[in-house]
Structures are given as structure tokens and as C-alpha cells.
Protein backbone atom coordinates (compact mmCIF):
# COMPACT_ATOMS: atom_id res chain seq x y z
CA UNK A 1 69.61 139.84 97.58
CA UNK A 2 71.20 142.64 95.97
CA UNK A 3 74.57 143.23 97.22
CA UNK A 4 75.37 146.73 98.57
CA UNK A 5 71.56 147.15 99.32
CA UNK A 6 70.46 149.25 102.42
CA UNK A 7 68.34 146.05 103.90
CA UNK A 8 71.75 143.82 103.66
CA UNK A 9 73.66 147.14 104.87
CA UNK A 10 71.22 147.58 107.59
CA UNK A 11 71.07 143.63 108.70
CA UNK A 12 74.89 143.12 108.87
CA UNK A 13 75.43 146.66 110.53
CA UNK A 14 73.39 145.38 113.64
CA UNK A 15 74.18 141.36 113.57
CA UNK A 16 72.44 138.61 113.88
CA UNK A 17 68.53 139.84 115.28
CA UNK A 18 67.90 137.62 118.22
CA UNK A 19 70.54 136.46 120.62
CA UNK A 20 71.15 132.67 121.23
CA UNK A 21 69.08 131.49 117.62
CA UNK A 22 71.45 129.45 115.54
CA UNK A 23 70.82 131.06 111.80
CA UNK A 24 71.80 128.59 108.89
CA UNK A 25 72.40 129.83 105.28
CA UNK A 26 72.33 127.15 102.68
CA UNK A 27 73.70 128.77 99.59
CA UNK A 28 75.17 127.00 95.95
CA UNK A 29 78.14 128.24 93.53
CA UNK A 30 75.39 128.31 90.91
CA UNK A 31 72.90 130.70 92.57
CA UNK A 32 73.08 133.21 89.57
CA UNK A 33 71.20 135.76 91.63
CA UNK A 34 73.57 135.93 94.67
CA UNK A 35 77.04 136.48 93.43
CA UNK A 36 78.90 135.03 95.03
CA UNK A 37 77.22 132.84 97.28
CA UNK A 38 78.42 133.96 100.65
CA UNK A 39 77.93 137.52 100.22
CA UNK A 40 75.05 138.27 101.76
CA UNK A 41 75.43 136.38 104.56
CA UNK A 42 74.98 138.02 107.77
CA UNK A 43 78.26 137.81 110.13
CA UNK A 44 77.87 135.24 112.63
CA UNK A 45 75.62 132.83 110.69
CA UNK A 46 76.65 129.31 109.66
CA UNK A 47 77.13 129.09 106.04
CA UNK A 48 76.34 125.13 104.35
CA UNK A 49 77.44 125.47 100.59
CA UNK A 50 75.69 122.43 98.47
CA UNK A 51 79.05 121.98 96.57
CA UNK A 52 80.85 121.20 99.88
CA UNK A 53 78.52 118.23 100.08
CA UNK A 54 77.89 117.43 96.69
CA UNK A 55 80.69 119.20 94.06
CA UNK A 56 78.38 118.39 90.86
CA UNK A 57 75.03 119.73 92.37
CA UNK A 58 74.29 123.49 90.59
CA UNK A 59 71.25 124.25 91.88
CA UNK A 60 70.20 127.86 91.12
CA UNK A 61 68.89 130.20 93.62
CA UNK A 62 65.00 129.56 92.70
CA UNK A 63 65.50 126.07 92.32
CA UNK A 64 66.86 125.73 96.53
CA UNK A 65 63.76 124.33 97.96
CA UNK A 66 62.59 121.61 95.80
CA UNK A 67 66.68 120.75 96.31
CA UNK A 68 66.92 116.95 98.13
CA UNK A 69 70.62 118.05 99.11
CA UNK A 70 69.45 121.73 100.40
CA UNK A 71 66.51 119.97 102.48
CA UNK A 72 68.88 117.51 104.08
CA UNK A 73 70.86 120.56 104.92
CA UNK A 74 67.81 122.31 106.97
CA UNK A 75 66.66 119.39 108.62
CA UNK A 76 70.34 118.67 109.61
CA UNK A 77 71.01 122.38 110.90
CA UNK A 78 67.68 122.37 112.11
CA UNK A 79 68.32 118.96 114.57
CA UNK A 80 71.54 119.95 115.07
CA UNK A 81 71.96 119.51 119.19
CA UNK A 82 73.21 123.43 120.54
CA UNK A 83 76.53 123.71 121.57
């Protein structure tokens, strides 16, 4: 998570890991640990920000998976047909 770290150097220096796999971040404005949001999102990998759905949800980072909005995210990018 920390920005600037070898793992997140490491990660976006050789992509996305497997070929063909669809990778979803769901991320929120009001993370507080990931600053901003989007930063440590690897190239290639479809960002969902819960603010672009729902503009008065601040959900901090620890708080994502009891979320209702970020689980209807998953599930969504999860059933999403490939295109």
C-alpha cells in the first residue's frame, strides 16, 4: 500500500500477472491509507471509485468489505460478461 514501495515498483514494472484475467480495483476518495486512491493501481486494471457511484459514500480503506456499495461493485465486475 505504500506508494513508491519495491512490491508496487516490482508489480507495475511487469503488468498485470496472468494474461486474459480481468483485475478490478474498487478504491474510495476517503481511503486514508492509499493516497490518492488510484495510485497503486496496477496499469491495465479497471479502476471502480465508490464516489463515482455514490458521491457521499467515504468509506475508509479498512472499512471496504463490510461496504454494501463496494460489494455491489465485485459482484458486478465479477459477472461482468468478457469482452
Amino acid at each position: 500500500m505504500i506508494r513508491g514501495s519495491d512490491l508496487l515498483r516490482d508489480l507495475h514494472a511487469r503488468g498485470l500477472p496472468t494474461r486474459g484475467v480481468r483485475y478490478t480495483d474498487i478504491v474510495s476518495i476517503c481511503d486514508g491509507l492509499v493516497v490518492p486512491a488510484e495510485a497503486n493501481s496496477i496499469p491495465g486494471t479497471t479502476v471502480h471509485r465508490l464516489q463515482d457511484s455514490n458521491p457521499l459514500d467515504c468509506t475508509p480503506h479498512h472499512e471496504l468489505p463490510k461496504s454494501p456499495l463496494a460489494r455491489h461493485l465485485v459482484t458486478s465486475a465479477a459477472s461482468a460478461p468478457d469482452v
